[in-house]
N, C-alpha and C. Protein backbone atom coordinates (compact mmCIF):
# COMPACT_ATOMS: atom_id res chain seq x y z
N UNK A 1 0.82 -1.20 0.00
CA UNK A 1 0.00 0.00 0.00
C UNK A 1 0.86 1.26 0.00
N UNK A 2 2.27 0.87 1.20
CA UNK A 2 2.79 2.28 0.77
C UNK A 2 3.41 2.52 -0.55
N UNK A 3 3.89 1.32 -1.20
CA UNK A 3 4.16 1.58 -2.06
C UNK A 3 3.60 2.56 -3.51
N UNK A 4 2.56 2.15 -3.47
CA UNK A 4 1.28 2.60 -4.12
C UNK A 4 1.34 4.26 -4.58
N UNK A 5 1.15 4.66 -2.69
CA UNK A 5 1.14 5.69 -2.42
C UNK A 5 2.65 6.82 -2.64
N UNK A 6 3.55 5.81 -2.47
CA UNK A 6 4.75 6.86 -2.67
C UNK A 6 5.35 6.62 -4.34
N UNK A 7 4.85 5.93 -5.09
CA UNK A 7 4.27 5.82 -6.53
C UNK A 7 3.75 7.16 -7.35
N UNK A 8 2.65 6.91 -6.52
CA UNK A 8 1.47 8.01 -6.78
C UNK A 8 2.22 9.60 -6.45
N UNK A 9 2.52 10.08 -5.75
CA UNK A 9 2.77 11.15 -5.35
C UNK A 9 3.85 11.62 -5.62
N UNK A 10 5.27 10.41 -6.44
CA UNK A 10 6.42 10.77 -7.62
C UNK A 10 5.68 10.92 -8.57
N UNK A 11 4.48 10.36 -9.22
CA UNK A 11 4.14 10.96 -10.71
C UNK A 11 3.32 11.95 -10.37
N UNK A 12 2.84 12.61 -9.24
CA UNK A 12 2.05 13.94 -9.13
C UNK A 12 3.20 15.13 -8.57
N UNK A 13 4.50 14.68 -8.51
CA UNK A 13 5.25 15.93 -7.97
C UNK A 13 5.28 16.69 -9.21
N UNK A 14 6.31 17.58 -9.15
CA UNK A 14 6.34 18.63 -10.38
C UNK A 14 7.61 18.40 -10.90
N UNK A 15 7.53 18.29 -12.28
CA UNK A 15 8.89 17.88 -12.96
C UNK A 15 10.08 18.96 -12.84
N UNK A 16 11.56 18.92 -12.94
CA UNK A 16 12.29 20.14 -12.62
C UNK A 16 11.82 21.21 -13.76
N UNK A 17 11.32 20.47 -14.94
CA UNK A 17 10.93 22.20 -15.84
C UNK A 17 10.24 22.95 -15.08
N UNK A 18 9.32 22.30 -14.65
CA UNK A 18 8.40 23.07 -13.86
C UNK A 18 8.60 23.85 -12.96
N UNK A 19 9.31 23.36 -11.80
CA UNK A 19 10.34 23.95 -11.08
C UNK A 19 10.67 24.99 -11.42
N UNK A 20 11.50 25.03 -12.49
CA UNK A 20 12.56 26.31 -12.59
C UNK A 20 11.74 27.23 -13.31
N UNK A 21 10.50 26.89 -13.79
CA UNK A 21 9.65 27.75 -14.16
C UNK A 21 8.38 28.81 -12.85
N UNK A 22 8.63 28.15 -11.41
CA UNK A 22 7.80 28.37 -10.62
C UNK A 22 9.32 29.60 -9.92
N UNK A 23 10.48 29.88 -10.43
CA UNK A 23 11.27 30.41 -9.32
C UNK A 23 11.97 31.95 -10.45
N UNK A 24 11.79 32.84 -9.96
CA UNK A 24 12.12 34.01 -10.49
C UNK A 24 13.31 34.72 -9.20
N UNK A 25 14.24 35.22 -9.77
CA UNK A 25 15.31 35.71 -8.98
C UNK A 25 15.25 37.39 -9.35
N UNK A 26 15.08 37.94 -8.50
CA UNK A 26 15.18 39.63 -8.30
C UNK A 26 16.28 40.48 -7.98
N UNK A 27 17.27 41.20 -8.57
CA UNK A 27 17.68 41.74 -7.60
C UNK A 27 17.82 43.21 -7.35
N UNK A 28 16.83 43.31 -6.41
CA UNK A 28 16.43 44.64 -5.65
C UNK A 28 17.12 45.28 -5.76
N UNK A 29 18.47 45.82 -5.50
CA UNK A 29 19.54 46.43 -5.92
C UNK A 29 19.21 47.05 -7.33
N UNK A 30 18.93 46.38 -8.13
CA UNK A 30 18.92 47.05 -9.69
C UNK A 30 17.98 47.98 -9.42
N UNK A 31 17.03 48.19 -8.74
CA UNK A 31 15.61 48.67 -8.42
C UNK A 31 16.11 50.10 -7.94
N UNK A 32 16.08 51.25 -8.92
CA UNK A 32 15.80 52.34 -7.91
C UNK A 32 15.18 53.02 -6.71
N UNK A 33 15.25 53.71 -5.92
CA UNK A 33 14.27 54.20 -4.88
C UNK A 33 13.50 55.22 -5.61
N UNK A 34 12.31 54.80 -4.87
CA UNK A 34 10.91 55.33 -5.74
C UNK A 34 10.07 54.91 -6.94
N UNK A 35 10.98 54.23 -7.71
CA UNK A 35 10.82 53.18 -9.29
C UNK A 35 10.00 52.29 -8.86
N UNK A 36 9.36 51.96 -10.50
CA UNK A 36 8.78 50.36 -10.51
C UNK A 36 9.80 49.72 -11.11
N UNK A 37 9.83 48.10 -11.29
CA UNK A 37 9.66 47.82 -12.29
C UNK A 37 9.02 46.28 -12.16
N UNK A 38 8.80 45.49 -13.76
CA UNK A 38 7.56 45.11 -13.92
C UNK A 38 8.81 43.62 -13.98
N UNK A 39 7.97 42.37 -13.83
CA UNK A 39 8.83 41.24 -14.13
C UNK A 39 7.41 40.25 -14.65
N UNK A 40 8.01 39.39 -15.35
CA UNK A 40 6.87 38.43 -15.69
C UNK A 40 7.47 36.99 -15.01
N UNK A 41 6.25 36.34 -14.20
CA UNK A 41 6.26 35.20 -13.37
C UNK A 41 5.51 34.15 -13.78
N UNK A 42 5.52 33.28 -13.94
CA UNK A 42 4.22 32.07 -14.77
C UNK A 42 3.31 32.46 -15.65
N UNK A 43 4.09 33.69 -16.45
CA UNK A 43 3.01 34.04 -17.47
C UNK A 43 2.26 35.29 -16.83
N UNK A 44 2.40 35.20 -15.85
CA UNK A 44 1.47 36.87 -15.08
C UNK A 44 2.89 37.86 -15.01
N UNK A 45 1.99 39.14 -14.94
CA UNK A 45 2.71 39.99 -14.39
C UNK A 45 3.04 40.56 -12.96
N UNK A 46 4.66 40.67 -12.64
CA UNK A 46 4.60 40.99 -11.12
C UNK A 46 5.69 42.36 -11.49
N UNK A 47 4.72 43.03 -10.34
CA UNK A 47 4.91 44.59 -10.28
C UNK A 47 6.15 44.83 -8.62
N UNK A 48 7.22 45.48 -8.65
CA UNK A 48 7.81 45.81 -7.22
C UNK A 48 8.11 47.29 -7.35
N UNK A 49 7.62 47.40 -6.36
CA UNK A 49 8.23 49.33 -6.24
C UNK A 49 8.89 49.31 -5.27
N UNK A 50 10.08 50.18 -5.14
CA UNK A 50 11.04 50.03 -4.00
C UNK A 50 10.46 51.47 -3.64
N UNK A 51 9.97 51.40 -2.43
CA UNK A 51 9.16 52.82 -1.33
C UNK A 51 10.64 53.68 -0.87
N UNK A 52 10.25 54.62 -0.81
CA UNK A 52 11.25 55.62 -0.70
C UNK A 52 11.22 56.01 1.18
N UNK A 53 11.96 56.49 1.56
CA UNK A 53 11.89 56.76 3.10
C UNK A 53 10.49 57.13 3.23
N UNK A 54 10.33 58.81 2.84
CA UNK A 54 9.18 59.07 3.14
C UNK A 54 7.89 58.45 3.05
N UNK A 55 7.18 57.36 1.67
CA UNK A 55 6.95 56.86 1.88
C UNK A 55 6.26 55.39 2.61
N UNK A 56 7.46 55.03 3.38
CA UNK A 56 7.53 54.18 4.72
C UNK A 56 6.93 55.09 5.54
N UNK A 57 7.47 56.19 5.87
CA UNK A 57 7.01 57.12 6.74
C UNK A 57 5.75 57.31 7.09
N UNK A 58 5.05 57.57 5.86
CA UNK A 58 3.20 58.00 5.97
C UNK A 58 2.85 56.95 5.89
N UNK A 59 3.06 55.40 5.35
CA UNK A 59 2.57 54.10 5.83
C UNK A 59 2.27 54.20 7.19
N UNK A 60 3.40 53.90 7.61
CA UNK A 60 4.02 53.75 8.99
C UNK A 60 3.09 54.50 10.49
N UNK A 61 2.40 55.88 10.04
CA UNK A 61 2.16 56.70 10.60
C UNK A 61 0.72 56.58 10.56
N UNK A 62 0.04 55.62 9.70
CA UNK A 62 -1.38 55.66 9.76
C UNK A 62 -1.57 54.88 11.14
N UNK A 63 -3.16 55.29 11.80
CA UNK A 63 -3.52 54.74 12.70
C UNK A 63 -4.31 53.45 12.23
N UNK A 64 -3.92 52.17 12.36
CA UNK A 64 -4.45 50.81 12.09
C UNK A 64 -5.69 50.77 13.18
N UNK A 65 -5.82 51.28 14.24
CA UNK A 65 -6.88 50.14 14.87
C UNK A 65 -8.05 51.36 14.58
């Protein structure tokens, strides 16, 4: 039975294409302060803005409760 099962769940893992298709590397550094920029991830688009001090600041400063 375990066999079966640890069978089953090697042909349902994800092949390494897949893998290296699920992993995107960033590096923030390239990213100006205040900038976007745009990257494409599994076919979608992913957006990062690096927030500038001030920014953080007026986040930071809202009252949450």
């Amino acid at each position: 039975m375990s066999s079966l099962i640890s069978q089953f769940v090697s042909i349902m893992s994800a092949s390494a294409d897949v893998l290296a298709m699920s992993k995107i590397e960033i590096m923030l550094s390239d990213i100006p302060e205040g900038k976007n920029m745009a990257f494409r991830w599994r076919g979608k688009a992913m957006f990062v803005h690096y927030r500038t001090k001030k920014e953080i600041d007026e986040e930071t400063a809202i009252e949450v409760s």
